[in-house]
C-alpha atoms as a PDB file:
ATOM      1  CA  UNK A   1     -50.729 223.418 109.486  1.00  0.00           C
ATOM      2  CA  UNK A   2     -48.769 226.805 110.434  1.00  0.00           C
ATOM      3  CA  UNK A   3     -52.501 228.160 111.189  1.00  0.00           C
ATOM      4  CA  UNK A   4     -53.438 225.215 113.710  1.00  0.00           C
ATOM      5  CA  UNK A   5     -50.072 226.162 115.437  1.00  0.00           C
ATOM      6  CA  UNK A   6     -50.267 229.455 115.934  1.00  0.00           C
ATOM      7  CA  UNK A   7     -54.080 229.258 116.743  1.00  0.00           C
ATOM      8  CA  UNK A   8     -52.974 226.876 119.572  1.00  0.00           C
ATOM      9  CA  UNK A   9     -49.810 228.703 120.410  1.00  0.00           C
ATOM     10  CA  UNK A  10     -52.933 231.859 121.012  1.00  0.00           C
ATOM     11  CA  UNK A  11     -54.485 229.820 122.937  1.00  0.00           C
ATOM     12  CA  UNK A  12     -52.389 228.531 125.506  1.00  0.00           C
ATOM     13  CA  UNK A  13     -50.588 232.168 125.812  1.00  0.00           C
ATOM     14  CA  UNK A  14     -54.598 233.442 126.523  1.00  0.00           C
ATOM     15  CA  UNK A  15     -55.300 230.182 128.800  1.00  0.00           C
ATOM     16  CA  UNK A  16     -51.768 230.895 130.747  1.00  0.00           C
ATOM     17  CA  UNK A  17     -52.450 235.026 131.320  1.00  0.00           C
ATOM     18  CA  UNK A  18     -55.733 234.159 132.423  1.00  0.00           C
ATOM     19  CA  UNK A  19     -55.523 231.839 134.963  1.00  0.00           C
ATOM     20  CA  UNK A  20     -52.994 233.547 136.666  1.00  0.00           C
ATOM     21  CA  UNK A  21     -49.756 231.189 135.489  1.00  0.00           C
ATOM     22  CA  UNK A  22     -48.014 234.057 134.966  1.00  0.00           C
ATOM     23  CA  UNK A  23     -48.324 235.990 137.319  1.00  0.00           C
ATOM     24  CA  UNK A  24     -45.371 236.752 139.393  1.00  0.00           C
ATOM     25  CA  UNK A  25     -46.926 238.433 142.523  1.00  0.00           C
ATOM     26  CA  UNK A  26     -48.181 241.822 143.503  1.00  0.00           C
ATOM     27  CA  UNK A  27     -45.632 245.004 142.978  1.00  0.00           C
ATOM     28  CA  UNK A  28     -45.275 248.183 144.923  1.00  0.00           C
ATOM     29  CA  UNK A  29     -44.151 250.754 142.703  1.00  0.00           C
ATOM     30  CA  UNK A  30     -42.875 254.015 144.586  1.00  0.00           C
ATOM     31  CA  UNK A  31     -41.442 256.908 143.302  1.00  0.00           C
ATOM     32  CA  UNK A  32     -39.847 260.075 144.417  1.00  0.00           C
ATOM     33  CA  UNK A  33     -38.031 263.192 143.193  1.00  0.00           C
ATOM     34  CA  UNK A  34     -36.282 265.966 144.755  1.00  0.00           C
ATOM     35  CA  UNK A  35     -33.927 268.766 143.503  1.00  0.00           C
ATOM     36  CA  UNK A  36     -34.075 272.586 142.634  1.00  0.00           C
ATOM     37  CA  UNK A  37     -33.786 274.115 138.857  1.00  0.00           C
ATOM     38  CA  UNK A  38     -30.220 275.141 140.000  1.00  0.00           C
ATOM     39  CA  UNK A  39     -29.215 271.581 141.826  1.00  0.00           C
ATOM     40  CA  UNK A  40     -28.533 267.831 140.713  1.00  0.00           C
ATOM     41  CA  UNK A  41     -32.175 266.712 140.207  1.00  0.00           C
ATOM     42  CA  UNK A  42     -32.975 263.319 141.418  1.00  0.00           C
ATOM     43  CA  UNK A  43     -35.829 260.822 140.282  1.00  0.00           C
ATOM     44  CA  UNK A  44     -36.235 257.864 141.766  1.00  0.00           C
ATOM     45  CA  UNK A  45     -37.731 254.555 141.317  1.00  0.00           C
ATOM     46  CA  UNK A  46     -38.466 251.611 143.463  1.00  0.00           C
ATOM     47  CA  UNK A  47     -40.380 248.558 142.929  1.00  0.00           C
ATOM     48  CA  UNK A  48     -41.249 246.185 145.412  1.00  0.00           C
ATOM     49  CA  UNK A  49     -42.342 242.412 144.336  1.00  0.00           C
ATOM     50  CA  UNK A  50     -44.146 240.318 146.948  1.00  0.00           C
ATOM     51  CA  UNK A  51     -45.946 237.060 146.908  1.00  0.00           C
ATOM     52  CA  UNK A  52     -49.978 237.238 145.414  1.00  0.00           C
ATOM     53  CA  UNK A  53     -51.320 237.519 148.903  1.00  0.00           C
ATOM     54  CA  UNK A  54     -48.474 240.965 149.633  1.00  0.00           C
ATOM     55  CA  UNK A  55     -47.251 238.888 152.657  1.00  0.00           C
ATOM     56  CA  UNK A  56     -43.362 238.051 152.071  1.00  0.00           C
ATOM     57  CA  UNK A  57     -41.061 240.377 149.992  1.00  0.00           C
ATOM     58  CA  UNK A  58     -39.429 239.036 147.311  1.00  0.00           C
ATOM     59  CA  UNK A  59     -37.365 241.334 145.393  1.00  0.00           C
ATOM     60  CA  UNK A  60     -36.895 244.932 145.441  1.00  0.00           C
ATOM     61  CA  UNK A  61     -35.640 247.052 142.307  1.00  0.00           C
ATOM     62  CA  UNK A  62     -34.262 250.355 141.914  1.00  0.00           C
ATOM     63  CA  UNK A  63     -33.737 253.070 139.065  1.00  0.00           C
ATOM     64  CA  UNK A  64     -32.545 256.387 139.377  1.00  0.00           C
ATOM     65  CA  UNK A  65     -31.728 259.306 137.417  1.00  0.00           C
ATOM     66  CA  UNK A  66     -29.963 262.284 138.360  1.00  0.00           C
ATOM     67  CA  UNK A  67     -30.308 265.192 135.790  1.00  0.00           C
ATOM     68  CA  UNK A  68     -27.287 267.530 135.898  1.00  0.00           C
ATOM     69  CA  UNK A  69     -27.936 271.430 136.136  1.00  0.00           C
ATOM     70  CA  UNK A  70     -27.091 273.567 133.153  1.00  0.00           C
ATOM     71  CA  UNK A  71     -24.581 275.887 135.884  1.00  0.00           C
ATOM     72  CA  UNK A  72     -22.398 272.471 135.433  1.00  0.00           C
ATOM     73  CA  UNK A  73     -20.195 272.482 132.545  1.00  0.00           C
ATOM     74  CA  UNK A  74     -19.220 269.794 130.522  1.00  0.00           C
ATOM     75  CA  UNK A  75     -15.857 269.885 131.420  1.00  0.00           C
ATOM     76  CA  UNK A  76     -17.338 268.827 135.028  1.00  0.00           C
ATOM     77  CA  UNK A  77     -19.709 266.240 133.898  1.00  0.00           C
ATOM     78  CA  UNK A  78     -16.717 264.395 131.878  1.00  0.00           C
ATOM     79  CA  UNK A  79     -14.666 263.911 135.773  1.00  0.00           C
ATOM     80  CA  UNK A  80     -18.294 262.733 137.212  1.00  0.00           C
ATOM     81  CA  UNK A  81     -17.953 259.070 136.732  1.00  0.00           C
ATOM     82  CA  UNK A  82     -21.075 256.966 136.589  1.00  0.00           C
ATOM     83  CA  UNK A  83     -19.599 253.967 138.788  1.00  0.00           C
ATOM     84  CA  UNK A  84     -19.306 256.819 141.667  1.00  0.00           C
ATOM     85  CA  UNK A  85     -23.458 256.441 141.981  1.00  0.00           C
ATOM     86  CA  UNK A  86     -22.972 252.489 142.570  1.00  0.00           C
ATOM     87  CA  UNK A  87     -20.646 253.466 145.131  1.00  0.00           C
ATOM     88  CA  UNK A  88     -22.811 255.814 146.764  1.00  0.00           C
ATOM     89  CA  UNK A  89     -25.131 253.109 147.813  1.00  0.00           C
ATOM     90  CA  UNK A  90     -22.295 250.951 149.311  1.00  0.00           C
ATOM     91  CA  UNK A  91     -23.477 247.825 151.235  1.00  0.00           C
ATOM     92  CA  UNK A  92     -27.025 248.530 150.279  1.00  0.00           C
ATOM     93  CA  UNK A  93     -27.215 247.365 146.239  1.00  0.00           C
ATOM     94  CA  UNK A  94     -27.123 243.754 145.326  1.00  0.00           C
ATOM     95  CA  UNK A  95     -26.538 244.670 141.921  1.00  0.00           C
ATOM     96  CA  UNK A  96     -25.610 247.908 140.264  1.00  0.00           C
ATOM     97  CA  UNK A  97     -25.408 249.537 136.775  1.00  0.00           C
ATOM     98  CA  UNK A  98     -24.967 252.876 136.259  1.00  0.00           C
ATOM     99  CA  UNK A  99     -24.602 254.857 132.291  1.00  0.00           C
ATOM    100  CA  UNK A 100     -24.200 258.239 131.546  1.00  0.00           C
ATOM    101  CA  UNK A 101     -26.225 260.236 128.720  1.00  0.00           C
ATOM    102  CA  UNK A 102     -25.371 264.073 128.318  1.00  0.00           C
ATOM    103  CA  UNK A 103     -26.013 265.356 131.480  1.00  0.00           C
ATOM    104  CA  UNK A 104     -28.404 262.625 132.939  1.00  0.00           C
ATOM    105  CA  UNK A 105     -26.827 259.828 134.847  1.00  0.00           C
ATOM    106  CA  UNK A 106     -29.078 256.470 135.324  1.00  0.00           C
ATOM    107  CA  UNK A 107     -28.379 253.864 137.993  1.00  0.00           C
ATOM    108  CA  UNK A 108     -30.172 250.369 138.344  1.00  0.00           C
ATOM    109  CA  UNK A 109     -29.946 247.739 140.443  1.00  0.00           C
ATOM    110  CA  UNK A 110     -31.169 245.303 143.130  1.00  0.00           C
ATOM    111  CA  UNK A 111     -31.549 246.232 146.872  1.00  0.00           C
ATOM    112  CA  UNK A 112     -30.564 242.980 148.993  1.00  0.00           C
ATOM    113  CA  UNK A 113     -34.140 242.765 151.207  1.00  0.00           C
ATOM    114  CA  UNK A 114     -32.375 242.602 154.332  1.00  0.00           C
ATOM    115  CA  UNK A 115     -30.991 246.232 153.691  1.00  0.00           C
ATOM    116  CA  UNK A 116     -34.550 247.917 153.618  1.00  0.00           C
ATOM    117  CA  UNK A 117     -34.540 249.305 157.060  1.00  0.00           C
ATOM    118  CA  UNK A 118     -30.668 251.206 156.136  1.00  0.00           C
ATOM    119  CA  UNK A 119     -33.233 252.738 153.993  1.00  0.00           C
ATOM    120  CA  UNK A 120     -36.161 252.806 155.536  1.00  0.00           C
ATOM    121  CA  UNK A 121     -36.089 253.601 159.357  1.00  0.00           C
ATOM    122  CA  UNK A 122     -39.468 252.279 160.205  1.00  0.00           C
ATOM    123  CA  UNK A 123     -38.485 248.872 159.338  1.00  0.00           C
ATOM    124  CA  UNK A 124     -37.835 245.849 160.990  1.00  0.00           C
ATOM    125  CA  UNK A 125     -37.217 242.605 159.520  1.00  0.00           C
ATOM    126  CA  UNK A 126     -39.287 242.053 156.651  1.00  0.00           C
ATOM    127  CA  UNK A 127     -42.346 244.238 154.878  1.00  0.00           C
ATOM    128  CA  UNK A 128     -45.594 243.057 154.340  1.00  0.00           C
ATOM    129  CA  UNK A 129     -46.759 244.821 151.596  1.00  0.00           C
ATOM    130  CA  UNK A 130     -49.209 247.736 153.395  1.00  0.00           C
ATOM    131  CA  UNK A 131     -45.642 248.132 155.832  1.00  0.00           C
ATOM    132  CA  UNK A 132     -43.690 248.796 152.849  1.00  0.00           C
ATOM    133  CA  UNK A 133     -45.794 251.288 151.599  1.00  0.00           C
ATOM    134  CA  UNK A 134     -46.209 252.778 154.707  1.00  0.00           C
ATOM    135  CA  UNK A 135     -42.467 253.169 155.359  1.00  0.00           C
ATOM    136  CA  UNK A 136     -41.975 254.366 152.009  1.00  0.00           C
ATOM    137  CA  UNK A 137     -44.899 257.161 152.081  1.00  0.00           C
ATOM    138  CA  UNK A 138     -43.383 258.270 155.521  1.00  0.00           C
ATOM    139  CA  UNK A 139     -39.824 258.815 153.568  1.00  0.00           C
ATOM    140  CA  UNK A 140     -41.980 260.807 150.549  1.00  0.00           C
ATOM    141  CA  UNK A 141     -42.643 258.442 148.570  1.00  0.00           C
ATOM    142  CA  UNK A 142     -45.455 258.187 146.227  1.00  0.00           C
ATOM    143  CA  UNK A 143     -46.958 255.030 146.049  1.00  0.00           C
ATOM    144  CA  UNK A 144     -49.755 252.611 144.296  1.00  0.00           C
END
């Protein structure tokens, strides 16, 4: 009896992945990262989910991490608060979490759609998928 379930439970998961149930759209994924050996290093994230056909934007999250030079001490890193990165992108975040562990601090979030083009200054209204990646390549991005 377990058998016949899980042989159908298989089946269905197969049947659902394959005709495309499950799929929640295409995704962007762009990344960039800037910073010197001596400098706050900064690696960032951002992944774009649109509709199947790339047409209408639906969501657009962010992670970054910013790696803290050796030249800063520890005393420093303990008055850095991790909050301060949400606050950095004011107005633009939907959502925002941001950790600290030893001298990297990660931040991730939600960018309200409507905010893009504070971001991106090629944009108006809202990306189409080959837009997006356009804008986003034009601000040094890498994208695919």
């Amino acid at each position: 009896m377990k058998k016949g379930i899980l042989k159908v439970g298989i089946l269905g998961c197969g049947l659902f992945l394959l005709t495309g149930c499950g799929n929640n759209g295409k995704v962007l994924t762009c990344t960039a990262s800037e910073g010197e050996d001596d400098t706050f290093q900064s690696h960032m994230t951002l992944n774009f989910t649109f509709n199947t056909d790339g047409t209408e934007l639906q969501k657009v999250d962010l992670t970054a991490k910013l790696d803290a030079p050796s030249s800063v001490t520890e005393d420093e890193l303990k008055e850095l608060d991790a909050d301060d990165l949400c606050d950095s992108f004011e107005g633009q975040l939907a959502t925002c979490n941001a950790s600290r562990n030893g001298r990297t601090f990660t931040l991730t979030g939600s960018i309200a759609t409507d905010n893009l083009s504070d971001m991106f200054s090629d944009l108006e209204g809202t990306p189409t998928y080959n837009e997006m990646k356009e804008a986003a390549e034009d601000e040094g991005f890498t994208c695919k």
